[in-house]
N, C-alpha and C. Protein backbone atom coordinates (compact mmCIF):
# COMPACT_ATOMS: atom_id res chain seq x y z
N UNK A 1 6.51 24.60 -49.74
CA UNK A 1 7.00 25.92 -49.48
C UNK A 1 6.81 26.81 -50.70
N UNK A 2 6.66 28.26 -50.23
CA UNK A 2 6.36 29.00 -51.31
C UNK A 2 7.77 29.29 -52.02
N UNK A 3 7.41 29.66 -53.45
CA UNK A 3 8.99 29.98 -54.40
C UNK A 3 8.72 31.15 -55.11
N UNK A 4 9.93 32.34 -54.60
CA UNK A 4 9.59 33.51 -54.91
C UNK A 4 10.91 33.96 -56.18
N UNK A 5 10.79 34.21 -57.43
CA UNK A 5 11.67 34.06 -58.19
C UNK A 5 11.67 35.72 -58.52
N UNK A 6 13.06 36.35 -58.57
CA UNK A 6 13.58 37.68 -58.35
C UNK A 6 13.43 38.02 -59.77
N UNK A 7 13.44 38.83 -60.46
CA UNK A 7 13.92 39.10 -61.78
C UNK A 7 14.38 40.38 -62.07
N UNK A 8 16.03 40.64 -62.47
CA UNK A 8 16.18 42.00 -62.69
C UNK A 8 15.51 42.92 -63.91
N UNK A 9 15.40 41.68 -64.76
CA UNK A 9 14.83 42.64 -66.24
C UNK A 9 15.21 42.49 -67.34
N UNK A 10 16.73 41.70 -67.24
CA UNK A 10 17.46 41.58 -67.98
C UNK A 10 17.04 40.69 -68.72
N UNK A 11 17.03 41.06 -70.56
CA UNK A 11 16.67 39.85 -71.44
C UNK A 11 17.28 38.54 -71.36
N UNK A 12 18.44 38.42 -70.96
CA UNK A 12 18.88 37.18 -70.93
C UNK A 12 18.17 36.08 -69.71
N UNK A 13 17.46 36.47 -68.69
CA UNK A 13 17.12 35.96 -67.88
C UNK A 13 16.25 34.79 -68.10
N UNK A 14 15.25 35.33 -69.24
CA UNK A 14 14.26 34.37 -69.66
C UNK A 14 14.90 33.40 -70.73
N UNK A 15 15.90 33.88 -71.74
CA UNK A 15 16.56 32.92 -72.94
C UNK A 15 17.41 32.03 -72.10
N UNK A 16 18.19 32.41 -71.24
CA UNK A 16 19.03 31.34 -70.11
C UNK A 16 18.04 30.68 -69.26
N UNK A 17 17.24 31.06 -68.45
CA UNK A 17 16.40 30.34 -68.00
C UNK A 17 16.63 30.38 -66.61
N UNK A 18 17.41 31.80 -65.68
CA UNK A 18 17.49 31.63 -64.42
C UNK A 18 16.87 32.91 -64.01
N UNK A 19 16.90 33.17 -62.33
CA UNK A 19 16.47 34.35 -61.74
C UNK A 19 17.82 35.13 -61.21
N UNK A 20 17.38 36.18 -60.93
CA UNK A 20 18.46 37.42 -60.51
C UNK A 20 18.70 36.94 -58.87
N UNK A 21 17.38 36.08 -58.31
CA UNK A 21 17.34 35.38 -56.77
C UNK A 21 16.14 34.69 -56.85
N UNK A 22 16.60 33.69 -55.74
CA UNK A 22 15.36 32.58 -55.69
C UNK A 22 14.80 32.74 -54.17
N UNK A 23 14.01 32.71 -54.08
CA UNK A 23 13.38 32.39 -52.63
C UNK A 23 12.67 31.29 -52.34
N UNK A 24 13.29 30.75 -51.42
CA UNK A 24 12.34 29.58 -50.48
C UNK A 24 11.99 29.50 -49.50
N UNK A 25 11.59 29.48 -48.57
CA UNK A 25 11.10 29.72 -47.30
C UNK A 25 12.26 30.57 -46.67
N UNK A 26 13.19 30.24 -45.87
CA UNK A 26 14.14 31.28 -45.22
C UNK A 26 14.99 31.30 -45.97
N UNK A 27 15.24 30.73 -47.22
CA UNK A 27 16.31 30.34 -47.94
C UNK A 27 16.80 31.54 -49.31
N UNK A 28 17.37 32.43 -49.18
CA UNK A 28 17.50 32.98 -50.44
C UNK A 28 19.45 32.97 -51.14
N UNK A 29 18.90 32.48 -52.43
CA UNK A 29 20.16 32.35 -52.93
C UNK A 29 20.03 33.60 -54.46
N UNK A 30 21.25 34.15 -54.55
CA UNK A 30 21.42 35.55 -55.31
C UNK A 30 22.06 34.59 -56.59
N UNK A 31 21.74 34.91 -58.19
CA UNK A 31 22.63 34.33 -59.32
C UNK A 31 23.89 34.84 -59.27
N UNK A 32 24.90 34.57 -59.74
CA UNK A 32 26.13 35.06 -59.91
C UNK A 32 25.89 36.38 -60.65
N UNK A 33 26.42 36.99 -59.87
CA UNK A 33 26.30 38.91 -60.85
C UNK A 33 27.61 39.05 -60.68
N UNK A 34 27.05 40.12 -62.53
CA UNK A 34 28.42 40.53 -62.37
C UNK A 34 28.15 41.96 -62.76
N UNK A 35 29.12 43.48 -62.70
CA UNK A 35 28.89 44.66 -63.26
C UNK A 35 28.90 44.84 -64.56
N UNK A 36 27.67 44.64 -65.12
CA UNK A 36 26.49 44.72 -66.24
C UNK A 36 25.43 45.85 -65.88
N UNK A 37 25.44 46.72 -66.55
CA UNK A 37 24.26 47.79 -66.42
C UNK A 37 23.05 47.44 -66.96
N UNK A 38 21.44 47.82 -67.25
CA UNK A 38 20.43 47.56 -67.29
C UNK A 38 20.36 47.37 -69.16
N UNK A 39 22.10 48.57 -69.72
CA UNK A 39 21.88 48.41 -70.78
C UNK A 39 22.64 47.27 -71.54
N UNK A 40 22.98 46.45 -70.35
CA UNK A 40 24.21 45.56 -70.94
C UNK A 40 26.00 45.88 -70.94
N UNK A 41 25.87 47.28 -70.73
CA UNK A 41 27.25 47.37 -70.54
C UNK A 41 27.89 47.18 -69.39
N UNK A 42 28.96 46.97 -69.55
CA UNK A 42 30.35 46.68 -68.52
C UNK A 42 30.34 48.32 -67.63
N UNK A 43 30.09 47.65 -66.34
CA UNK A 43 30.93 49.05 -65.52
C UNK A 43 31.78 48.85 -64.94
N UNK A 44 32.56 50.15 -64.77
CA UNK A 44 33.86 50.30 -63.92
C UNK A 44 35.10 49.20 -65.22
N UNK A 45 35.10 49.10 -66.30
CA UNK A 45 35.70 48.48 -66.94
C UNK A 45 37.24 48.53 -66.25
N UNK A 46 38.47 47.70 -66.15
CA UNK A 46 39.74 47.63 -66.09
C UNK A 46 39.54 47.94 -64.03
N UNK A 47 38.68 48.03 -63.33
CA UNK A 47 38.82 48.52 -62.16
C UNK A 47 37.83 47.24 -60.94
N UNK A 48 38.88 46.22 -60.72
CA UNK A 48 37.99 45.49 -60.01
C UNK A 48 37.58 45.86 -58.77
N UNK A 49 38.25 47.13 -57.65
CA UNK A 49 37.09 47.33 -56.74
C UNK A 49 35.98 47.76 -57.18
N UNK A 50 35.64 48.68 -58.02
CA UNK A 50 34.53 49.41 -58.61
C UNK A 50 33.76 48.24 -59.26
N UNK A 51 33.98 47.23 -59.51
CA UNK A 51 33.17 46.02 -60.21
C UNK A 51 32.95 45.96 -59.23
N UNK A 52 33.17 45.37 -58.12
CA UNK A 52 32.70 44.42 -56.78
C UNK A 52 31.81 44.85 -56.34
N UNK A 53 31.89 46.85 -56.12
CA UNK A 53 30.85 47.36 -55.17
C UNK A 53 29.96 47.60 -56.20
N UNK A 54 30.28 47.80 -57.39
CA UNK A 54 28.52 47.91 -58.27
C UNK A 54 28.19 46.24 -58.49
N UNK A 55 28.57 45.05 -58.15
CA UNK A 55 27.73 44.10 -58.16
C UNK A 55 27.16 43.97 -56.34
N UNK A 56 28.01 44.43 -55.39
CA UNK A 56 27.29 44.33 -54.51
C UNK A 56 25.79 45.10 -54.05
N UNK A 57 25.76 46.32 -54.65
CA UNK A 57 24.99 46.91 -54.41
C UNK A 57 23.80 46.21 -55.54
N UNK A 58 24.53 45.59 -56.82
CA UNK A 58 23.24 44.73 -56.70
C UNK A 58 22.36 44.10 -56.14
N UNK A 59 23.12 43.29 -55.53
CA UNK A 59 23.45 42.00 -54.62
C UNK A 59 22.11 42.55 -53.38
N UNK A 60 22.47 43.48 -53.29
CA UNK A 60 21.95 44.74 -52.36
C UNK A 60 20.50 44.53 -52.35
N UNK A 61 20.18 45.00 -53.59
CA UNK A 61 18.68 45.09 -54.27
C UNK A 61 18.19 43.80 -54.35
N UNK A 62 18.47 42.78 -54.96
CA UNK A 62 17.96 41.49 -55.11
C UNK A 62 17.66 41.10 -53.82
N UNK A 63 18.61 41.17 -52.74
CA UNK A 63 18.24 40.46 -51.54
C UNK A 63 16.94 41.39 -50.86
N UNK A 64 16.81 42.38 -50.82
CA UNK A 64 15.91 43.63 -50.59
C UNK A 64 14.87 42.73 -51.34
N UNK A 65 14.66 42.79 -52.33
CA UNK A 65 13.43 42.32 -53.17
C UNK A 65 13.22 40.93 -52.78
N UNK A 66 14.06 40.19 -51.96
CA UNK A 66 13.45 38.68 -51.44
C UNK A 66 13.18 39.01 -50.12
N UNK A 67 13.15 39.72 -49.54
CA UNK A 67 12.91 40.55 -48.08
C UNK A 67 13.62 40.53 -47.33
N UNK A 68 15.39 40.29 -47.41
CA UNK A 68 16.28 40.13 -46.44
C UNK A 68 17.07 41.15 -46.63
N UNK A 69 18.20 41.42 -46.00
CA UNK A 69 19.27 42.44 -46.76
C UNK A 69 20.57 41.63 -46.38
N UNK A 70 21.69 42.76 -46.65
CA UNK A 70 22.70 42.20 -46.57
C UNK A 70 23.34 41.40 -45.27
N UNK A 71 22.45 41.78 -44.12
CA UNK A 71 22.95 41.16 -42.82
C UNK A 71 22.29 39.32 -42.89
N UNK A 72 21.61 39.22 -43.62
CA UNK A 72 21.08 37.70 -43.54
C UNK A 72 22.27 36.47 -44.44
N UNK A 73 23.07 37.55 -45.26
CA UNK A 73 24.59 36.98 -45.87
C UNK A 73 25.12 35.85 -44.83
N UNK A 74 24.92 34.79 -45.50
CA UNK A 74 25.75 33.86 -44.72
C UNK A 74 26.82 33.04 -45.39
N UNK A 75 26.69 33.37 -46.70
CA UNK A 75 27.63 33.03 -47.79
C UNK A 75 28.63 33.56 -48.44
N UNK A 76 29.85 33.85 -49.55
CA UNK A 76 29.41 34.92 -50.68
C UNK A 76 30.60 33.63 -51.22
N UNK A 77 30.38 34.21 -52.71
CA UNK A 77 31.68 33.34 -53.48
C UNK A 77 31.77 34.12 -54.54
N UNK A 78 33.26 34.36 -55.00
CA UNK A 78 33.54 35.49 -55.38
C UNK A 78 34.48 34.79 -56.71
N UNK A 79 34.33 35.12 -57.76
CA UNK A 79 35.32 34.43 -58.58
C UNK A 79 35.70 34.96 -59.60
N UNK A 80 36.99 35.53 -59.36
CA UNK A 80 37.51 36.48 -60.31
C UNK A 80 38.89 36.20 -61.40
N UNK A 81 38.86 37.00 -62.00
CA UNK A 81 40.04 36.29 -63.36
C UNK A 81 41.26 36.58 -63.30
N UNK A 82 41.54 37.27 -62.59
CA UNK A 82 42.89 37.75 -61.41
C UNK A 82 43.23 37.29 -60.17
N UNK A 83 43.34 36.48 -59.81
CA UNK A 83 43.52 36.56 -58.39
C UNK A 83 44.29 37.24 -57.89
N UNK A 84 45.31 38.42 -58.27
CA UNK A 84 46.78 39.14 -58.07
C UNK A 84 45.17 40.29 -58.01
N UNK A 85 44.35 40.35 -58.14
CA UNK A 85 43.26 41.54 -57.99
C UNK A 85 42.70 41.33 -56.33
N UNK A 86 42.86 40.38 -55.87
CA UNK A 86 42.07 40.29 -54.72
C UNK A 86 42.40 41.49 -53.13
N UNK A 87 43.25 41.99 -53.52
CA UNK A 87 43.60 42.90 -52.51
C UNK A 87 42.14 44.25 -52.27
N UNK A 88 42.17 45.08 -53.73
CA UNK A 88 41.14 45.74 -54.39
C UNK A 88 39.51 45.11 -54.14
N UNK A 89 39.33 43.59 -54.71
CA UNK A 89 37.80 42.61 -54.33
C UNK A 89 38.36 42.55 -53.03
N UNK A 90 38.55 42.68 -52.20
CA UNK A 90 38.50 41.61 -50.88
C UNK A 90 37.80 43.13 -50.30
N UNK A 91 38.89 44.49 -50.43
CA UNK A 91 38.56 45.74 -49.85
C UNK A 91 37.16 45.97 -49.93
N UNK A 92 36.99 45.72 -50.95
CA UNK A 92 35.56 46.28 -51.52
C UNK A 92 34.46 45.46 -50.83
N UNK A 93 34.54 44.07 -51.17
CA UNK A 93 33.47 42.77 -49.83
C UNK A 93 33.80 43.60 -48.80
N UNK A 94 34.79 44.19 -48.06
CA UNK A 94 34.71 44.17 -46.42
C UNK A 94 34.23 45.16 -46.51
N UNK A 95 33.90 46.54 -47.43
CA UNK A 95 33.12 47.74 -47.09
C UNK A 95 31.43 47.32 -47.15
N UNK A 96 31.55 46.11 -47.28
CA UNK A 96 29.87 45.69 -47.72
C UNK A 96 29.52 43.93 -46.32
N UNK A 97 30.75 43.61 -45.79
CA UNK A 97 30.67 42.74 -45.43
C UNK A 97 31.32 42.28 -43.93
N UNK A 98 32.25 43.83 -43.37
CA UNK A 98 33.32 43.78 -42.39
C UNK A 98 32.59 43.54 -40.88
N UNK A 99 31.21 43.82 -40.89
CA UNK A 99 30.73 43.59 -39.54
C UNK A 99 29.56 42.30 -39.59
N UNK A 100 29.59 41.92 -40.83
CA UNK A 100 28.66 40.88 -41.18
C UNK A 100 29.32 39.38 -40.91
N UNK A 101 30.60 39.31 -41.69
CA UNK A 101 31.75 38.23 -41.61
C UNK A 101 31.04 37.12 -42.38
N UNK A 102 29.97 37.11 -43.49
CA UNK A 102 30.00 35.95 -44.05
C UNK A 102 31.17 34.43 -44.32
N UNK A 103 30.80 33.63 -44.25
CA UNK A 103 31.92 32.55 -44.76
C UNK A 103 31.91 33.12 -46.56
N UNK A 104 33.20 33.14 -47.23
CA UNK A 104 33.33 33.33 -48.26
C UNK A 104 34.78 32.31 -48.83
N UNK A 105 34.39 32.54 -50.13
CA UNK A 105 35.59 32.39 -50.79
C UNK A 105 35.86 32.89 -52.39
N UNK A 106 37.19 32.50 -52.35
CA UNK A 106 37.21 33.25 -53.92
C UNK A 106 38.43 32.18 -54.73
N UNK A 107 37.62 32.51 -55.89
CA UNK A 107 38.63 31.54 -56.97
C UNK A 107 39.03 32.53 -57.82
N UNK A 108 40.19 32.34 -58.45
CA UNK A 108 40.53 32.71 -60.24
C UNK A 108 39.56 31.47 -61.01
N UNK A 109 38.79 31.94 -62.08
CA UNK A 109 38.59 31.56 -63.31
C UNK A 109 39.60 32.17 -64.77
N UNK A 110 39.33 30.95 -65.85
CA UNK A 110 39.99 31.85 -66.68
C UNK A 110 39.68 32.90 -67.22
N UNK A 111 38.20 33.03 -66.86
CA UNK A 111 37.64 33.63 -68.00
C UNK A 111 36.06 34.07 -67.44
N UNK A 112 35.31 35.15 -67.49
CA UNK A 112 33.95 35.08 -67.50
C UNK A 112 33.42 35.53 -68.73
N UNK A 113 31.91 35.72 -68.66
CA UNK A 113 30.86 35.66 -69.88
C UNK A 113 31.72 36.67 -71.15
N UNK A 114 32.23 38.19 -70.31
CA UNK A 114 32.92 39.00 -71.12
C UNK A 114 34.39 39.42 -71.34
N UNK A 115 34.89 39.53 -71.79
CA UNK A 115 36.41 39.58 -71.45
C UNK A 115 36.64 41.05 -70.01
N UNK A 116 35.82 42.12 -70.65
CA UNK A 116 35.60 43.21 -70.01
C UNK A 116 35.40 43.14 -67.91
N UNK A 117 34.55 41.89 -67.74
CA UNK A 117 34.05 41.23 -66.51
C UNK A 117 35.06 40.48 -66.18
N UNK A 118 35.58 41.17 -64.21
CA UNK A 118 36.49 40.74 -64.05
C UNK A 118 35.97 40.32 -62.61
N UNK A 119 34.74 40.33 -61.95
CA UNK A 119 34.74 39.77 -61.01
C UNK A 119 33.16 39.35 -61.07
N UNK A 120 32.78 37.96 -60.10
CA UNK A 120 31.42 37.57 -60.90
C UNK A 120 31.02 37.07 -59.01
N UNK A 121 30.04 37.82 -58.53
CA UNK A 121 29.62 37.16 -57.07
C UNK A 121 28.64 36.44 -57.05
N UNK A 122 28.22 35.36 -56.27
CA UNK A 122 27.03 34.87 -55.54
C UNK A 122 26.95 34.88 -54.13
N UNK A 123 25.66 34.59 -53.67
CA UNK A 123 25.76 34.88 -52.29
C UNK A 123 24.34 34.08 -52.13
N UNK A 124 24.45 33.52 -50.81
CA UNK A 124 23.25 32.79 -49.94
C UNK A 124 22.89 33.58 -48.33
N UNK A 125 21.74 33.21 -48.26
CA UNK A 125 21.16 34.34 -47.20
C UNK A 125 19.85 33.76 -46.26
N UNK A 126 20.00 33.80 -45.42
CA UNK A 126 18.62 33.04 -44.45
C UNK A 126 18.07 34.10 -43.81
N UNK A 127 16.74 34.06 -43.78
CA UNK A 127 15.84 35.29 -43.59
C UNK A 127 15.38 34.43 -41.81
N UNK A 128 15.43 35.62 -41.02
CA UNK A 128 15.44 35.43 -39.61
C UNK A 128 13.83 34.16 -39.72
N UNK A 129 14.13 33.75 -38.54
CA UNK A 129 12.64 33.24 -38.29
C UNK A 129 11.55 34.08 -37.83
N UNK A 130 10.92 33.45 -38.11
CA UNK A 130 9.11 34.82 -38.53
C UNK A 130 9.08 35.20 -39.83
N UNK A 131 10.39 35.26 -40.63
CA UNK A 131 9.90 36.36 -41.59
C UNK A 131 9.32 35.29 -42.90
């Protein structure tokens, strides 16, 4: 099967050694994103709906660039450093996810890459047959 490897741009991609999304035949899986701008900074700092929907609309693009979109979501996992935040993340998934209904879930971690980063998604996605 062919392997189609996503890349946002970001320098760390190549020193870590992963993709922004992987593609395999119907199979696309998204890296954990989180709201990081192109320049490295934190967006929406202290505001976890505003994190959620600027990593979804990542989320957005990457799957776009493996040729699926958000309706091929059959996953998401959501793992944030609050869980007393999930009212705000959950709102924000269902403006991106309420007629889709992926299986999801979400954890507290203690901690992600930045102190600033308060919510970190992945997501898996199957591209219809034919495509």
């Amino acid at each position: 099967m062919e392997r189609q490897n996503i890349s946002s741009g970001a320098p760390w991609e190549g020193t870590v050694g992963y993709s922004r999304a992987v593609r395999v035949g119907a199979w696309v899986c998204v890296a954990g994103t989180t709201a990081v701008d192109e320049n490295g900074q934190t967006v929406c700092p202290g505001d976890p709906h505003g994190q959620t929907r600027y990593i979804l609309q990542k989320i957005k693009w990457a799957l776009h660039e493996a040729g699926v979109d958000l309706s091929n979501v059959i996953r998401t996992r959501l793992f944030v450093t609050n869980i007393a935040d999930w009212p705000e993340i959950g709102r924000a998934h269902g403006e991106f996810f309420a007629a889709i209904r992926p299986a999801a879930t979400m954890v507290e971690v203690s901690r992600l890459i930045s102190p600033d980063l308060l919510v970190e998604i992945e997501v898996d996605a199957i591209a219809p047959l034919g495509d």
